[in-house]
C-alpha atoms as a PDB file:
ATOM      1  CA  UNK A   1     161.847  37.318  72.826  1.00  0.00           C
ATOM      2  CA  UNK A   2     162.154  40.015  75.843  1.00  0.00           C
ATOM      3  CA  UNK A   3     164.341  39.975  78.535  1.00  0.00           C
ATOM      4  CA  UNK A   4     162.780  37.932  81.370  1.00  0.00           C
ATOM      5  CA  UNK A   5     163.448  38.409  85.186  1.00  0.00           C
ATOM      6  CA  UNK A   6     164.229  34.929  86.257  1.00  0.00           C
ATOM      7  CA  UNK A   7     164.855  33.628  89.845  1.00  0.00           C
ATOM      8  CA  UNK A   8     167.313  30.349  90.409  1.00  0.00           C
ATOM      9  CA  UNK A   9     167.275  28.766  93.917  1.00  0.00           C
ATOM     10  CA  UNK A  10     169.467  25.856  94.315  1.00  0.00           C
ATOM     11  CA  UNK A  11     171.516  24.510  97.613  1.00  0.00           C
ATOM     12  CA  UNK A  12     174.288  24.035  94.785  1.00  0.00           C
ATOM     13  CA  UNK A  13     176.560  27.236  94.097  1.00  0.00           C
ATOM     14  CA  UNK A  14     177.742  25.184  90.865  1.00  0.00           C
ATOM     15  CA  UNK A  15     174.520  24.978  89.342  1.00  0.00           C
ATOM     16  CA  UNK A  16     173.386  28.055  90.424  1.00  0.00           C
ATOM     17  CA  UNK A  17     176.508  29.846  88.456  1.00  0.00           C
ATOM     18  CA  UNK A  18     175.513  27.455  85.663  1.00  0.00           C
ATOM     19  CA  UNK A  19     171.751  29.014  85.630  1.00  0.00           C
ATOM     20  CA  UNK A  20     172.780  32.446  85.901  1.00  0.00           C
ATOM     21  CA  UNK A  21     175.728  31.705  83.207  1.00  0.00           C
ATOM     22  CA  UNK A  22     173.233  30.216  80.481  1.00  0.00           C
ATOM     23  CA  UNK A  23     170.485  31.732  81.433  1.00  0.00           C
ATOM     24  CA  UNK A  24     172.124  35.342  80.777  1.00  0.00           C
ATOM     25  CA  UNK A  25     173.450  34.256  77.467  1.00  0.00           C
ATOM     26  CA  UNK A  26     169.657  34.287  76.405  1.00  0.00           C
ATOM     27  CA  UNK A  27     169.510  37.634  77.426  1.00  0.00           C
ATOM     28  CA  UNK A  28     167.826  37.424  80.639  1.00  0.00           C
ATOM     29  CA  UNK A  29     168.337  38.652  84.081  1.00  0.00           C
ATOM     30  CA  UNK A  30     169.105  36.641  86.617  1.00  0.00           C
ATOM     31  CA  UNK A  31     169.191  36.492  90.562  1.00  0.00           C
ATOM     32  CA  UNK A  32     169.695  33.530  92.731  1.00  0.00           C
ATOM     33  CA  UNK A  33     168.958  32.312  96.155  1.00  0.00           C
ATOM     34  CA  UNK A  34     170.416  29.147  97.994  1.00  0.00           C
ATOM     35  CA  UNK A  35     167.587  27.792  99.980  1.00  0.00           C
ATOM     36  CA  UNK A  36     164.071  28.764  99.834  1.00  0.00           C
ATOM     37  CA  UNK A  37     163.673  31.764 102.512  1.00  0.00           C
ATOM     38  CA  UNK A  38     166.250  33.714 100.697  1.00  0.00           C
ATOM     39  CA  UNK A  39     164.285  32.957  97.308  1.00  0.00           C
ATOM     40  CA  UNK A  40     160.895  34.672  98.893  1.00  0.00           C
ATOM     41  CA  UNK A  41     162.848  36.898 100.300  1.00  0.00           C
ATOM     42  CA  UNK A  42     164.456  38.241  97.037  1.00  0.00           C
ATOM     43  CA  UNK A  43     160.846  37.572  95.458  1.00  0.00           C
ATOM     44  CA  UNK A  44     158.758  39.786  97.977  1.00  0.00           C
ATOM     45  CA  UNK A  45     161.480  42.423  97.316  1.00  0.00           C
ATOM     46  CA  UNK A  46     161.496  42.768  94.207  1.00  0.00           C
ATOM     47  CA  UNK A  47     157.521  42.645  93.780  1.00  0.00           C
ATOM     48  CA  UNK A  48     157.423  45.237  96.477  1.00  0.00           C
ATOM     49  CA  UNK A  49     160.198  47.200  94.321  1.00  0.00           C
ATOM     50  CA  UNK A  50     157.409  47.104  91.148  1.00  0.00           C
ATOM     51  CA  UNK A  51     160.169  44.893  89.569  1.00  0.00           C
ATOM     52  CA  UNK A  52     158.674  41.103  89.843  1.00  0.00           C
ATOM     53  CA  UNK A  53     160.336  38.152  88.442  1.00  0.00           C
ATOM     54  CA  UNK A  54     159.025  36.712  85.192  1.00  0.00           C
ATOM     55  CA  UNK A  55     160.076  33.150  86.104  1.00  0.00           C
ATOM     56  CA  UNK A  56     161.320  31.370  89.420  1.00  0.00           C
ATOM     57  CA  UNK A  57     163.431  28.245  88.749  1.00  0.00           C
ATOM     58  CA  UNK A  58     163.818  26.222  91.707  1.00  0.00           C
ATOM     59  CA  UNK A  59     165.015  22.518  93.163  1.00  0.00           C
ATOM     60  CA  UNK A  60     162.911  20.477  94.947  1.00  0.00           C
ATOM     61  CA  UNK A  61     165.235  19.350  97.632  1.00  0.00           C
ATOM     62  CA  UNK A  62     167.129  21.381  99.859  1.00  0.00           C
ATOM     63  CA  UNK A  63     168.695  19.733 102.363  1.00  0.00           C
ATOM     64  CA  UNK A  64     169.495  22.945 104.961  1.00  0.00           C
ATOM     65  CA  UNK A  65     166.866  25.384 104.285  1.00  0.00           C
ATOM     66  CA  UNK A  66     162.944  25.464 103.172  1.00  0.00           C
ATOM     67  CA  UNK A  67     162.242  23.116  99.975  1.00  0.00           C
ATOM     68  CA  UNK A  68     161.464  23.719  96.933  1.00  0.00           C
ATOM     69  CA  UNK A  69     157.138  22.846  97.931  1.00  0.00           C
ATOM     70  CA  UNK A  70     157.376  24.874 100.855  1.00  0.00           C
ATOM     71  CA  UNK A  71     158.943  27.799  98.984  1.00  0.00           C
ATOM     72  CA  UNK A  72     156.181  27.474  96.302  1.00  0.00           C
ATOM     73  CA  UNK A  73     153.418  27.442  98.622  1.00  0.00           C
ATOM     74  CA  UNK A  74     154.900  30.468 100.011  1.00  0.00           C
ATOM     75  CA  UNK A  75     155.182  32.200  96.943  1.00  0.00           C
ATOM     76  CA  UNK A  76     151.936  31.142  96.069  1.00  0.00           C
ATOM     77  CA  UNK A  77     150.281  33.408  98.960  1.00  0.00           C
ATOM     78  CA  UNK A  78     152.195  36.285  98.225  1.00  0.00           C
ATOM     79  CA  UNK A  79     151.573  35.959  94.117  1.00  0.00           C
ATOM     80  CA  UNK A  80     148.820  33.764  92.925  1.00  0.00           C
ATOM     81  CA  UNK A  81     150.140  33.985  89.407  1.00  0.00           C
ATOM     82  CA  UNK A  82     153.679  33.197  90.174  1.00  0.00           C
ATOM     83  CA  UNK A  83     155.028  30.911  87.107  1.00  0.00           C
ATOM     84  CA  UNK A  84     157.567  28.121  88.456  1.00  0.00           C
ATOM     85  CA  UNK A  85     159.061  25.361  86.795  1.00  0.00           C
ATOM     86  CA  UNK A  86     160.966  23.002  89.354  1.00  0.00           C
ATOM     87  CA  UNK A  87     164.240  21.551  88.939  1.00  0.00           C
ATOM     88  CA  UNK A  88     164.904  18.292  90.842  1.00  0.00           C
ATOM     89  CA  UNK A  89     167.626  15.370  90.430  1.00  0.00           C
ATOM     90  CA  UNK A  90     164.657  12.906  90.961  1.00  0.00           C
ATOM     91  CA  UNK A  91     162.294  11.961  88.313  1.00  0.00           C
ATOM     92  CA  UNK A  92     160.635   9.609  90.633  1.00  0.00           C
ATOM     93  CA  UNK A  93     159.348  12.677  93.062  1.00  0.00           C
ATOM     94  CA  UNK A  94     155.800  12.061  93.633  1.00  0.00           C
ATOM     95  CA  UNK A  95     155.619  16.479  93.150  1.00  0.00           C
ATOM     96  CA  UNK A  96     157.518  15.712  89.381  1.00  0.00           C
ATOM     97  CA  UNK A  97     154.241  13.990  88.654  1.00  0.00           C
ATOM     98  CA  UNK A  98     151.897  15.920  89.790  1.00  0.00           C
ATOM     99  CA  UNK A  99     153.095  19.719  88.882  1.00  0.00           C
ATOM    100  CA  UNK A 100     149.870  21.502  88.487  1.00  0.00           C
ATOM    101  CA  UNK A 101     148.738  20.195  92.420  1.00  0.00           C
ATOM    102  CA  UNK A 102     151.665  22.095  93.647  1.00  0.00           C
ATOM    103  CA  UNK A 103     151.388  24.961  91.632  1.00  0.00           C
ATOM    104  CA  UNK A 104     154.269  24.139  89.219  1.00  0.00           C
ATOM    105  CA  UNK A 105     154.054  25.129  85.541  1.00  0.00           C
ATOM    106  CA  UNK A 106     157.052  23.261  84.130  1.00  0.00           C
ATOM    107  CA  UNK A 107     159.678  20.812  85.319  1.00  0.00           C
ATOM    108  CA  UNK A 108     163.661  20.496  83.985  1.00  0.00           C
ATOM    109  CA  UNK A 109     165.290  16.995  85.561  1.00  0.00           C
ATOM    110  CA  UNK A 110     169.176  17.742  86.434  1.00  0.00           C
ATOM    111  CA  UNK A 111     171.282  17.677  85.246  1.00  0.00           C
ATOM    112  CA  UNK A 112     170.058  20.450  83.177  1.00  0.00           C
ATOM    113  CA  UNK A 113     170.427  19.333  79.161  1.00  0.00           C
ATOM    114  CA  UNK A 114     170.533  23.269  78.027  1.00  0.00           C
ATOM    115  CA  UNK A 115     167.767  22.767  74.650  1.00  0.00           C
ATOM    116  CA  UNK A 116     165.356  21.068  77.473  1.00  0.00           C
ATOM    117  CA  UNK A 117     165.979  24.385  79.497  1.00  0.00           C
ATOM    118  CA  UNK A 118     165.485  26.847  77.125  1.00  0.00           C
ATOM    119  CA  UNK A 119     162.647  25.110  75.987  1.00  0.00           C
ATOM    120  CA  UNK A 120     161.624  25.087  78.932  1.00  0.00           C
ATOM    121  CA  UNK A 121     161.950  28.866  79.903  1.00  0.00           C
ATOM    122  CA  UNK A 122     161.330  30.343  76.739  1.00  0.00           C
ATOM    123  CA  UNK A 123     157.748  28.332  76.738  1.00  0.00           C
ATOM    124  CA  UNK A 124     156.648  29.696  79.867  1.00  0.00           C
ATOM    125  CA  UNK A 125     157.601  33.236  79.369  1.00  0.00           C
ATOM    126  CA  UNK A 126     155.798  33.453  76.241  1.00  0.00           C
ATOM    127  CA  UNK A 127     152.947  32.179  77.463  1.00  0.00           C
ATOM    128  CA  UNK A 128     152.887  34.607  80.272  1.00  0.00           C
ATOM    129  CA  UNK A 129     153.216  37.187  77.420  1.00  0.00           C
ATOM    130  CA  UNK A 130     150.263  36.075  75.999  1.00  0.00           C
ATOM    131  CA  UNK A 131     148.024  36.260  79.296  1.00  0.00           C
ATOM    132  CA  UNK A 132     149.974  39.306  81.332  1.00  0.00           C
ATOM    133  CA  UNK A 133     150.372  41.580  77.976  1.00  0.00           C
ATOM    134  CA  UNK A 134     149.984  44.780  79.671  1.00  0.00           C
ATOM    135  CA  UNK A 135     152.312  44.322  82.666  1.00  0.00           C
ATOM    136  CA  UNK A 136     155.335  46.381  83.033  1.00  0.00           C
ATOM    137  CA  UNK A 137     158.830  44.922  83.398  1.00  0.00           C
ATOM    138  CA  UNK A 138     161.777  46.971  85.094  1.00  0.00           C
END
């Protein structure tokens, strides 16, 4: 499988070191952000560098900062093909099940089992392979 471009945005510096920690073992790169602004932020950035992210991984609730919905929505205007898979500590979350409303592709429940991630990832990015063959990756 390539090397994906994945972004992590969690209010928790433990799980984000855990994301970028596994998710580098499968060979991928990895950038995080705390709270949503900083995760458009980095995204807008790096589209505007011709180096997009493959993959955005991001909670749903962020208690000092912009949300996980409000981040996707704002993703969603700047890339309509964005590919998301929210992470959230609450299986009850009206947004866990209804994905596809809010623009979601996937879901992972914390805490993280690591199979159920990869899974998870690895799905999504070769799906986006098989729709997005000819774009370029930095």
């Amino acid at each position: 499988m390539p090397t994906a471009r994945i972004l992590v945005m969690d209010d928790e510096q433990a799980i984000l070191n855990l994301a970028r920690e596994f998710l580098q073992m499968m060979g991928h790169q990895v950038d995080t952000a705390i709270e949503g602004a900083a995760a458009v932020s980095k995204y807008r950035e790096a589209m505007n560098a011709g180096r997009p992210f493959d993959l955005v991984i991001m909670d749903l609730t962020v208690p000092e900062g912009m949300n996980g919905v409000d981040t996707m929505a704002r993703l969603l205007e700047m890339d309509p093909d964005v590919s998301v898979v929210v992470s959230s500590g609450y299986a009850d979350d009206p947004v866990i099940s209804n994905l596809s409303s809010y623009g979601f592709q996937g879901v992972v429940l914390k805490p993280w089992p690591m199979d159920e991630l990869r899974c998870v990832v690895e799905g999504i990015i070769k799906q986006r392979a098989k729709t997005r063959p000819n774009k370029q990756r930095g």
